[in-house]
C-alpha atoms as a PDB file:
ATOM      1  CA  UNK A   1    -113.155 -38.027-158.893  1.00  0.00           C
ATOM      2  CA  UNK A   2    -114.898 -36.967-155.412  1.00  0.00           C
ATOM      3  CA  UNK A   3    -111.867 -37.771-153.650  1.00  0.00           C
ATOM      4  CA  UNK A   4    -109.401 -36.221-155.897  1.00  0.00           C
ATOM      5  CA  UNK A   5    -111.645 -33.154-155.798  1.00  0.00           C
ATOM      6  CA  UNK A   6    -112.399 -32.384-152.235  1.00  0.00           C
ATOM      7  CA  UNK A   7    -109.069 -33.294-151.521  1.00  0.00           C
ATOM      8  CA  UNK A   8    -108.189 -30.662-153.719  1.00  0.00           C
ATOM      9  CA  UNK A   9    -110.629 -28.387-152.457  1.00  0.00           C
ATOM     10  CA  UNK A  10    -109.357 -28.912-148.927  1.00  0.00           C
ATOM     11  CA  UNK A  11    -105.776 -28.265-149.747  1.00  0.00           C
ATOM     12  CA  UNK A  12    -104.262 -32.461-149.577  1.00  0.00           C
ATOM     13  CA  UNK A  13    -101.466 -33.625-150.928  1.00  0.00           C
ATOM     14  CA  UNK A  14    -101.825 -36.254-153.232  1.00  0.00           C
ATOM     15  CA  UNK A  15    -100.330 -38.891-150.763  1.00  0.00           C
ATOM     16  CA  UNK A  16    -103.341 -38.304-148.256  1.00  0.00           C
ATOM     17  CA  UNK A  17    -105.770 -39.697-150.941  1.00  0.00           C
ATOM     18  CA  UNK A  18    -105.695 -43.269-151.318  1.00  0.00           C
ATOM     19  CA  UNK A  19    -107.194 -44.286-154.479  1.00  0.00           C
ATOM     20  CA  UNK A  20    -107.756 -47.614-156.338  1.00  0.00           C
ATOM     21  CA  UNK A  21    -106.055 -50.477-155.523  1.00  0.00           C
ATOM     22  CA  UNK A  22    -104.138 -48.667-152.783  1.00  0.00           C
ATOM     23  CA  UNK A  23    -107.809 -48.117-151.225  1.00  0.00           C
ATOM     24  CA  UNK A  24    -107.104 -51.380-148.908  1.00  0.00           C
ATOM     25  CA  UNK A  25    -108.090 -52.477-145.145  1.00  0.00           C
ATOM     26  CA  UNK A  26    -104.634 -52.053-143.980  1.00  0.00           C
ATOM     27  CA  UNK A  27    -103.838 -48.466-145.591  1.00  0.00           C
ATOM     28  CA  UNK A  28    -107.141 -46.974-144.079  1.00  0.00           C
ATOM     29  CA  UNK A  29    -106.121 -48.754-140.746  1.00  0.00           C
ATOM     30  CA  UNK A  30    -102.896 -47.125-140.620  1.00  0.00           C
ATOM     31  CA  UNK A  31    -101.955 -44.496-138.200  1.00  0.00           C
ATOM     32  CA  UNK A  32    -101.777 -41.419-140.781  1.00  0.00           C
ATOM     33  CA  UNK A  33    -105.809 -41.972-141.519  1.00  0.00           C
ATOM     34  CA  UNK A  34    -105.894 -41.761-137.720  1.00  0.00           C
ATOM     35  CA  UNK A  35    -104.543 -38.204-137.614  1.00  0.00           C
ATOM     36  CA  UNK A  36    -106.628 -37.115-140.565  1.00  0.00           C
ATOM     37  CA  UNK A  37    -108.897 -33.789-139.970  1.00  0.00           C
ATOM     38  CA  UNK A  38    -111.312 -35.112-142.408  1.00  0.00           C
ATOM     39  CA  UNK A  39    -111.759 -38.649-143.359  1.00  0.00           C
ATOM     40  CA  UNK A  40    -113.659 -39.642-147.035  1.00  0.00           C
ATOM     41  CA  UNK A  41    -114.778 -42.596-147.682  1.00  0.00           C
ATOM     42  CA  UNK A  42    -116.449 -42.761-151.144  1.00  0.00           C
ATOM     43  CA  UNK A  43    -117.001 -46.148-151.320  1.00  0.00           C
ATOM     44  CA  UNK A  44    -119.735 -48.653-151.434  1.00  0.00           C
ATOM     45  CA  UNK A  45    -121.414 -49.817-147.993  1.00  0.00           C
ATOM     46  CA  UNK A  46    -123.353 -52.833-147.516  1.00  0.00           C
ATOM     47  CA  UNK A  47    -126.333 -53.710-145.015  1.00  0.00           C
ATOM     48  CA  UNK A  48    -126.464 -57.088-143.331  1.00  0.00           C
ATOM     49  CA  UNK A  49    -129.492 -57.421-145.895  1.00  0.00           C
ATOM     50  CA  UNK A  50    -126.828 -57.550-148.879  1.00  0.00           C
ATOM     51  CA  UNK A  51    -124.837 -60.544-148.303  1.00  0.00           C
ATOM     52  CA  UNK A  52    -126.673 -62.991-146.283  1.00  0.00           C
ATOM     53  CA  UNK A  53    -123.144 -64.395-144.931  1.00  0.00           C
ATOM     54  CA  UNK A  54    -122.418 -60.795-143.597  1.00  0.00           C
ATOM     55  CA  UNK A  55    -123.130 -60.875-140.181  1.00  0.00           C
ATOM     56  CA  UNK A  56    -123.287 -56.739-140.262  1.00  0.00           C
ATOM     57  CA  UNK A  57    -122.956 -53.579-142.372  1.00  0.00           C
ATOM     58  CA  UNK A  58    -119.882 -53.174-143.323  1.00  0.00           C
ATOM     59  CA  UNK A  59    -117.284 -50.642-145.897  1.00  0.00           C
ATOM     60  CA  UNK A  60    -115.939 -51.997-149.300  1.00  0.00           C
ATOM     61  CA  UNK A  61    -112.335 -51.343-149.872  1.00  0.00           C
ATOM     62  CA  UNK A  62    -110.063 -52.964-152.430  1.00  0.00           C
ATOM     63  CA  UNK A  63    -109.030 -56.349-151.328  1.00  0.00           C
ATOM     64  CA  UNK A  64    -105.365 -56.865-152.225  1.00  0.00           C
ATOM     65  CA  UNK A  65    -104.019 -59.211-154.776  1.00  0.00           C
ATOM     66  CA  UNK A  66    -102.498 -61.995-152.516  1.00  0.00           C
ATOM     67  CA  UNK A  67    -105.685 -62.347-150.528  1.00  0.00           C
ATOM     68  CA  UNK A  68    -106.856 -65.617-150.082  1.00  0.00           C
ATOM     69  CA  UNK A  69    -110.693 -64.594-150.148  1.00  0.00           C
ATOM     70  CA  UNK A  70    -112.520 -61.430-150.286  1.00  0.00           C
ATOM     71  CA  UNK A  71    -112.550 -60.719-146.474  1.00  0.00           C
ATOM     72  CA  UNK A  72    -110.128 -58.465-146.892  1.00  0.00           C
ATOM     73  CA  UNK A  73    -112.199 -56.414-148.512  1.00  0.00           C
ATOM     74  CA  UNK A  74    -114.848 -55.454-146.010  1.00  0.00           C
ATOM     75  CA  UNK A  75    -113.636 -53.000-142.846  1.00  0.00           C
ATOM     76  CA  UNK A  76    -116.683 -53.739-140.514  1.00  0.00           C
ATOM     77  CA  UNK A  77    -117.642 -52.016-137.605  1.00  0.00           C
ATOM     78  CA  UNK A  78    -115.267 -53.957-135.176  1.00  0.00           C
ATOM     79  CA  UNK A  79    -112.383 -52.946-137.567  1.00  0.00           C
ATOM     80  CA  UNK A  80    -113.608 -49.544-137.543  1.00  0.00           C
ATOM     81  CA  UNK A  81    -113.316 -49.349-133.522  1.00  0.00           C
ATOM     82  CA  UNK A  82    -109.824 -50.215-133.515  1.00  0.00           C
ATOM     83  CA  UNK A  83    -108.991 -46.642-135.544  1.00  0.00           C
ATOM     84  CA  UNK A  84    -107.345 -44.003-133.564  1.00  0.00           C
ATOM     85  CA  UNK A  85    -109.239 -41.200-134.746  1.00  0.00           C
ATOM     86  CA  UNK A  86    -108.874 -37.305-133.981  1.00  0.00           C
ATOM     87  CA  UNK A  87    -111.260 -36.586-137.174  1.00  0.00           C
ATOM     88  CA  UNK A  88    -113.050 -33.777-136.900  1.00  0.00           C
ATOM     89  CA  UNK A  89    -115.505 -35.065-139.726  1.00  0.00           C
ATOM     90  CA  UNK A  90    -115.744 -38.724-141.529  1.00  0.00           C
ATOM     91  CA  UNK A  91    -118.248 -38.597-144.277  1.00  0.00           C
ATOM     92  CA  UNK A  92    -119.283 -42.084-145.334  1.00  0.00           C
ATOM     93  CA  UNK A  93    -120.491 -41.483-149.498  1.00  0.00           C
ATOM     94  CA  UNK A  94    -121.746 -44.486-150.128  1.00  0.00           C
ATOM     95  CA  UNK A  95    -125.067 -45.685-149.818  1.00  0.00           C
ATOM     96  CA  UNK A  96    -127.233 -46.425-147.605  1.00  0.00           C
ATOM     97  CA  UNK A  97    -124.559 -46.059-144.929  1.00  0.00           C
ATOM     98  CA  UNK A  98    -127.486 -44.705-142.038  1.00  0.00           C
ATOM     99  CA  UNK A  99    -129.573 -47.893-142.851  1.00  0.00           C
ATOM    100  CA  UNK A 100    -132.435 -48.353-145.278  1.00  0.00           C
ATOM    101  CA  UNK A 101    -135.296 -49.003-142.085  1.00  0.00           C
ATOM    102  CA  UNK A 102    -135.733 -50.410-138.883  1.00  0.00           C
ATOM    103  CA  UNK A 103    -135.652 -53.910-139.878  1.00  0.00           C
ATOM    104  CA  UNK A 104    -132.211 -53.944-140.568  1.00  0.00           C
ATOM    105  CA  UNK A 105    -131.732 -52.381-136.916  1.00  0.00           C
ATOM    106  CA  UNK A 106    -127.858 -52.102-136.199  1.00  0.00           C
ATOM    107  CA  UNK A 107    -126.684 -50.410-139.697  1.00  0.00           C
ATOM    108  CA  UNK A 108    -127.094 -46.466-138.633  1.00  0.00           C
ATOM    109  CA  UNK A 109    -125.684 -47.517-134.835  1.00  0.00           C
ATOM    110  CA  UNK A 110    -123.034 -49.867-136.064  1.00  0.00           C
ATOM    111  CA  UNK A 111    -121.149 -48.169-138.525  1.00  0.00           C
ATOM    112  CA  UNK A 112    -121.753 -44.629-137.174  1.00  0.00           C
ATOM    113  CA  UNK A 113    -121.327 -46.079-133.664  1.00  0.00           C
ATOM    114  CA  UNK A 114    -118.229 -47.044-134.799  1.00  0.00           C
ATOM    115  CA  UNK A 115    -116.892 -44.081-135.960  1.00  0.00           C
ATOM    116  CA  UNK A 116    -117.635 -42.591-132.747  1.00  0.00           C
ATOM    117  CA  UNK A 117    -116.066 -45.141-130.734  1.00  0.00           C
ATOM    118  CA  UNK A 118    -112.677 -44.852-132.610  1.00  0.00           C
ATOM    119  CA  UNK A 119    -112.852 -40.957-132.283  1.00  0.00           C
ATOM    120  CA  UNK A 120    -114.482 -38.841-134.767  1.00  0.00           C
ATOM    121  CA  UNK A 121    -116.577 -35.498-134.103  1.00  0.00           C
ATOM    122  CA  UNK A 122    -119.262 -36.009-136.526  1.00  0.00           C
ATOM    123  CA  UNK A 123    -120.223 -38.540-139.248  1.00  0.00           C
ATOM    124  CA  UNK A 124    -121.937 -37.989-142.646  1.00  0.00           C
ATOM    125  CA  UNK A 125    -123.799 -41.022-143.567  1.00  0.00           C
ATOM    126  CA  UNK A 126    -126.886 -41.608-146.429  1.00  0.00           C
ATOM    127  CA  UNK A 127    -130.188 -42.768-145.599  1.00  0.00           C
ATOM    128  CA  UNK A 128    -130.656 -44.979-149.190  1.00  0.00           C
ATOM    129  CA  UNK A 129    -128.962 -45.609-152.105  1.00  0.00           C
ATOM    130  CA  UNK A 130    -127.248 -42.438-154.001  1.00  0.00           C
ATOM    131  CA  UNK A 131    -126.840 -41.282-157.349  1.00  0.00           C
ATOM    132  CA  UNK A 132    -122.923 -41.223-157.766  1.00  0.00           C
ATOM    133  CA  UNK A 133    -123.536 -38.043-160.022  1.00  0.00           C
ATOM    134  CA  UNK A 134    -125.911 -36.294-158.133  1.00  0.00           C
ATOM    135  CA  UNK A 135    -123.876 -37.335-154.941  1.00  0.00           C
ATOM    136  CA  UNK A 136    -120.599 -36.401-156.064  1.00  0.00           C
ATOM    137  CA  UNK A 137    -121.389 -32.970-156.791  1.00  0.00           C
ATOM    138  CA  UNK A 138    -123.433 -32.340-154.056  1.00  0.00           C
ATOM    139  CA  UNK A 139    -120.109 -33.515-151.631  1.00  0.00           C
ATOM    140  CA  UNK A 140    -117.853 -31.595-153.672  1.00  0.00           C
ATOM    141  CA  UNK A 141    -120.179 -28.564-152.964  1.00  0.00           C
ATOM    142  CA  UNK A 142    -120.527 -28.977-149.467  1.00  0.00           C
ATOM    143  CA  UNK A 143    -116.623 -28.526-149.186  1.00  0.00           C
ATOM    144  CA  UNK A 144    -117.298 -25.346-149.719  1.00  0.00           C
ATOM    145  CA  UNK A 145    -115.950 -22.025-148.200  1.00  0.00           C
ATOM    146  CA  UNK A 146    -118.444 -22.797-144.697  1.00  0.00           C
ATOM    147  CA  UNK A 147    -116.110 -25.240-142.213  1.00  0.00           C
ATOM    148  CA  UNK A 148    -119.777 -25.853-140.568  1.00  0.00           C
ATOM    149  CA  UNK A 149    -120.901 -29.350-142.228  1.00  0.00           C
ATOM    150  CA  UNK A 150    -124.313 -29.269-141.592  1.00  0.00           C
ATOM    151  CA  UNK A 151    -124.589 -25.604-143.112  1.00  0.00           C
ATOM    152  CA  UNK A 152    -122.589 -26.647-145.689  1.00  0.00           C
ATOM    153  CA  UNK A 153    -124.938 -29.394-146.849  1.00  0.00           C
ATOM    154  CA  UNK A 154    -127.893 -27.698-146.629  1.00  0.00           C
ATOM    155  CA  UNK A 155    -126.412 -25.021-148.944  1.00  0.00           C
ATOM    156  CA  UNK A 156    -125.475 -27.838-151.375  1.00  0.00           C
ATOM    157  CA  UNK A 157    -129.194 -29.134-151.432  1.00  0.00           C
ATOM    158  CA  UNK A 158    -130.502 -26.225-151.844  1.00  0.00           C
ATOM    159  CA  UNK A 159    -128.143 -25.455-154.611  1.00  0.00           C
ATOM    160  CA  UNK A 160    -128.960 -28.816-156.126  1.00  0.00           C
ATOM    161  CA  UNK A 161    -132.793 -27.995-155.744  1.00  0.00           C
ATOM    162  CA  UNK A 162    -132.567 -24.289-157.237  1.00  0.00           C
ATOM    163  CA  UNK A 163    -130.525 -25.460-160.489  1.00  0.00           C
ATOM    164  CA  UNK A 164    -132.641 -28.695-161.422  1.00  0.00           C
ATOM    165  CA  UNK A 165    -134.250 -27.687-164.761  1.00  0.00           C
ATOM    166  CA  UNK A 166    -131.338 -25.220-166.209  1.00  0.00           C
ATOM    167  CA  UNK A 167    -128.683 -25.719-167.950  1.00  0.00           C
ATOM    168  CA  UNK A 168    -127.085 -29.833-167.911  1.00  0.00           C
ATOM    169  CA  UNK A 169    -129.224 -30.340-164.541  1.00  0.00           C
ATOM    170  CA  UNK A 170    -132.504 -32.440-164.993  1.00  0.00           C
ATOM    171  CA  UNK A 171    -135.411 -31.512-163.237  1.00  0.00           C
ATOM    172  CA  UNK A 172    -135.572 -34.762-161.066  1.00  0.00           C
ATOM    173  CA  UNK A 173    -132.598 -33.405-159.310  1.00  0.00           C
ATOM    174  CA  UNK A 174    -134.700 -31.346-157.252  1.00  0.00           C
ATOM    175  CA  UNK A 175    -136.470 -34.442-156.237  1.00  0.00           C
ATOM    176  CA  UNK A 176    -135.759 -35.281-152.519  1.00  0.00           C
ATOM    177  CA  UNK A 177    -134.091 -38.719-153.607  1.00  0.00           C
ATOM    178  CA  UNK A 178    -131.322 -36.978-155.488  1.00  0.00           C
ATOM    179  CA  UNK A 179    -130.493 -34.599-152.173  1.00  0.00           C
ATOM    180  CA  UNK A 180    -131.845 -35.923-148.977  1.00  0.00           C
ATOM    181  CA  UNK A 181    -129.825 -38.722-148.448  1.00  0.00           C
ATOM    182  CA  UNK A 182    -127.231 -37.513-146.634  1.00  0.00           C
ATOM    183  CA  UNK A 183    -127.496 -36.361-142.845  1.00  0.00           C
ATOM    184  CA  UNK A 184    -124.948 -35.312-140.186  1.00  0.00           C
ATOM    185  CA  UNK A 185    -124.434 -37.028-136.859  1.00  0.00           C
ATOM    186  CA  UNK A 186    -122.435 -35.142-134.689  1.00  0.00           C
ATOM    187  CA  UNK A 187    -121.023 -31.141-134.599  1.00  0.00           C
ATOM    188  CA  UNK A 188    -119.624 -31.849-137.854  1.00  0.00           C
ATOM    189  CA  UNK A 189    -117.340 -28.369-137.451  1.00  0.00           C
ATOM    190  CA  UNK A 190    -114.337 -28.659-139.015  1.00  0.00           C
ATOM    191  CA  UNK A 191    -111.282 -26.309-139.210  1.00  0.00           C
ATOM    192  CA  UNK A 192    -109.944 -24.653-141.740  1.00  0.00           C
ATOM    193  CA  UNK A 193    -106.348 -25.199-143.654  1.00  0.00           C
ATOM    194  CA  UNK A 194    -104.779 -27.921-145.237  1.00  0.00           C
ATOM    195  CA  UNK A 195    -106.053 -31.219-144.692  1.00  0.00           C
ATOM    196  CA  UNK A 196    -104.020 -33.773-143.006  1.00  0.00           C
END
């Protein structure tokens, strides 16, 4: 759903959203991701604390059906290098992308490192673990009308924090766990039209 809707938000066609099983370690290595404006991830993300054979943090993507383990399924930061980006924004929904503390050291440098390396302007990562409710509306938000991330977001938090109580919205939305996760690293400016 987050994909599908800032995708439509942004203008893509339905062939520049890879969804499901399609969501594999090739496809978002290919050359087209490369010469994406904007690049989504809403994934999950996991911290060299989560599997104790991971040797760092790394992205979850589908692993395809003639794999002969789950490696496949894990684009780590040396993957991540190898991308030729020209993205003026990757935002990394999933959490705990930025690292949960400074035990775990290389999570916030590694992946966002990564991204750098391989190209992109800015990177939006999480600080903990996210609410996929909370977090998918406050992403869909921030693709707002504003092509500025970081005002962007902080319109989308404060929207978040105003509407807690009223209507559908539970108060504890307007607690900082629901909207603080996410930070930009990076300009984050992005221009407008169609994404690619």
């Amino acid at each position: 759903m987050e994909v599908t809707a800032i995708g439509s938000k942004l203008g893509a066609a339905p062939r520049d959203m890879i969804l499901g099983e399609a969501f594999t370690k090739l496809r978002v290595m290919s050359p087209d991701v490369g010469r994406s404006r904007i690049v989504l991830l809403a994934t999950h993300a996991l911290l060299p604390t989560d599997l104790k054979c991971q040797p760092g943090p790394s992205i979850v993507v589908s692993v395809p059906a003639n794999s002969p383990n789950a490696e496949a399924g894990f684009l780590r930061p040396g993957d991540i290098e190898k991308l030729k980006l020209d993205a003026e924004l990757v935002v990394l929904s999933a959490c705990s992308t930025a690292g949960l503390n400074a035990q775990i050291g290389e999570s916030l440098s590694g992946l966002a490192r990564a991204f750098f390396r391989a190209g992109a302007h800015g990177v939006l990562v999480t600080h903990w673990s996210i609410a996929s409710g909370a977090a998918v509306q406050r992403m869909v938000d921030t693709f707002g009308a504003a092509s500025d991330t970081a005002q962007a977001l902080r319109q989308a938090q404060l929207q978040m924090i105003d509407t807690a109580g009223s209507g559908n919205n539970p108060i504890e939305l307007s607690y900082p766990n629901f909207w603080a996760a996410f930070t930009l690293i990076g300009d984050g400016i992005w221009s407008r039209g169609p994404a690619a």
